[in-house]
Protein backbone atom coordinates (compact mmCIF):
# COMPACT_ATOMS: atom_id res chain seq x y z
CA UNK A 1 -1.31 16.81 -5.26
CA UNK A 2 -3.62 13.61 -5.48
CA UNK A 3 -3.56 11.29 -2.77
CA UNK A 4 -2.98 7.69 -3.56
CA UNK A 5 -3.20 6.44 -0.56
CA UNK A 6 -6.54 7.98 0.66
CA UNK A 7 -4.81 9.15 4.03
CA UNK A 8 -5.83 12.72 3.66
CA UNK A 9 -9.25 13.48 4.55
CA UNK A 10 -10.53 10.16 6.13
CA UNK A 11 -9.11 11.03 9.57
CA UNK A 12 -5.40 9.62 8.58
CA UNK A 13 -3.64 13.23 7.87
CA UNK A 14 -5.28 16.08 9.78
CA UNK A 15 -4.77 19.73 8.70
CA UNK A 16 -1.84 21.25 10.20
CA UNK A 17 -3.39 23.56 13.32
CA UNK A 18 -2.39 26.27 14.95
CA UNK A 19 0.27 26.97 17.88
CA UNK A 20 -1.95 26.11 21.00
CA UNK A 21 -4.51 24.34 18.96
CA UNK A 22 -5.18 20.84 20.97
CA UNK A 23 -5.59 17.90 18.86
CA UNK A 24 -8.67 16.29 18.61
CA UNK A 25 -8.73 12.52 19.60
CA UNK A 26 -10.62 10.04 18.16
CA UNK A 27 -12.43 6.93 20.08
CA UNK A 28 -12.16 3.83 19.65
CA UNK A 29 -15.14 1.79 17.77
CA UNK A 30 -15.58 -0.79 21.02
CA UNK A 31 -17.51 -2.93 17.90
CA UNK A 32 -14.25 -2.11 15.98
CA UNK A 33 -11.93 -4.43 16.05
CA UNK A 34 -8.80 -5.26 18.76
CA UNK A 35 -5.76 -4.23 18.31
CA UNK A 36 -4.53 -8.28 18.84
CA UNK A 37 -7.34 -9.19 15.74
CA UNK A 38 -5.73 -6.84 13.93
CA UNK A 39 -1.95 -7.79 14.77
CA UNK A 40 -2.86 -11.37 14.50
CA UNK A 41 -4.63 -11.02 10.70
CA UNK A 42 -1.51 -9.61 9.43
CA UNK A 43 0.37 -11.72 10.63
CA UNK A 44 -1.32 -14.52 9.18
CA UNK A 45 -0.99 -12.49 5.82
CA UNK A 46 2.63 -12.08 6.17
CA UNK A 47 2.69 -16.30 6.74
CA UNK A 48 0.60 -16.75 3.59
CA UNK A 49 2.53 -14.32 1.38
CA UNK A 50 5.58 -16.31 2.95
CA UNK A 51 4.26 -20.05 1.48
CA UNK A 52 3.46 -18.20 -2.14
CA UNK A 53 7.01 -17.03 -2.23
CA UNK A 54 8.12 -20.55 -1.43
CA UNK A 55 5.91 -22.45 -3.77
CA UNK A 56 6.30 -20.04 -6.59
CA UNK A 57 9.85 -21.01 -5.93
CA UNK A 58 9.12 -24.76 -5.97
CA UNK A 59 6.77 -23.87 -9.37
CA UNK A 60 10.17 -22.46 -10.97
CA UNK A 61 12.02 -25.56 -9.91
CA UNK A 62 9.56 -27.98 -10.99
CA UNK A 63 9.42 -26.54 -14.61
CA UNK A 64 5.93 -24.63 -13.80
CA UNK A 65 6.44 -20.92 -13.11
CA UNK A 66 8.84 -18.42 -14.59
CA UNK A 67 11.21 -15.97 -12.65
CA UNK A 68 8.82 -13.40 -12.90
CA UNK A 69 6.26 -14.85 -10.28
CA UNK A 70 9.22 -15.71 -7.97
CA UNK A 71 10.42 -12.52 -7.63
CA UNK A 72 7.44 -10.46 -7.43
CA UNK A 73 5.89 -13.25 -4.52
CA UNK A 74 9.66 -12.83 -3.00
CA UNK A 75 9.12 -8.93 -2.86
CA UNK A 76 5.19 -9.38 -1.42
CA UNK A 77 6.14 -11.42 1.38
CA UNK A 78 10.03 -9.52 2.34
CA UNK A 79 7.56 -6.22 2.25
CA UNK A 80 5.59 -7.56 4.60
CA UNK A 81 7.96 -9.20 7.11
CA UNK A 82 9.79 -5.59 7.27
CA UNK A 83 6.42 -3.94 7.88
CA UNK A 84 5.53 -6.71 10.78
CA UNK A 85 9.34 -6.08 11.72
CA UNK A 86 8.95 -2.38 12.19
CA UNK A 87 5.65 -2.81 13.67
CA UNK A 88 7.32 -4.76 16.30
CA UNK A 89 10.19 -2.64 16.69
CA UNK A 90 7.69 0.40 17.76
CA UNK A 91 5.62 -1.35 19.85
CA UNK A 92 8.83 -2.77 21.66
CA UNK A 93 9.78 1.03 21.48
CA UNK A 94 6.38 1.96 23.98
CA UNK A 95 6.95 -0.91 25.74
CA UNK A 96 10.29 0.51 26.68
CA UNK A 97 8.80 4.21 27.62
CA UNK A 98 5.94 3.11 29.41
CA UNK A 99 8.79 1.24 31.24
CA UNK A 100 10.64 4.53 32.08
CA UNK A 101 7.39 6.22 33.48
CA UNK A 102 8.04 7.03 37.23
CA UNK A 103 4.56 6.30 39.06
């Protein structure tokens, strides 16, 4: 089976190990990266596929688009605002568990 993705292999899908095998854990690059630059470029993505969806609408309105462009920019940016939903909805999730934790 190919992968598509390009998950398997590049540290995103490790081999399935054995019964008391212990996971190996990967560091973080401290040149990498934070995990707010991160959450904080896709969001801005999600806002920008958000204004194409609305001016492709506005282009359709005005006479300049076709339906075409409006629905695939509608399907971009409602991809993305699920994916920053469920993104928020997990870390809401540890937020809740690492409220649990007795100390």
């Amino acid at each position: 089976m190919a992968d598509p993705v390009g998950l398997i292999g590049a540290g995103g899908v490790s081999p399935v190990q054995g019964a008391g095998a212990v996971p190996r854990v990967q560091k973080a690059d401290p040149e990498g990266p934070s995990f707010r630059d991160v959450f904080m470029d896709t969001l801005r993505q999600a806002d920008r596929l958000q204004q194409d969806a609305t001016q492709a609408a506005e282009d359709l309105a005005v006479g300049r688009g076709n339906s075409e462009d409006v629905i695939l920019a509608a399907q971009k940016a409602e991809t993305a605002f699920k994916m920053i939903q469920s993104l928020r909805n997990k870390v809401m999730q540890a937020y809740d568990e690492i409220k649990q934790m007795r100390v």
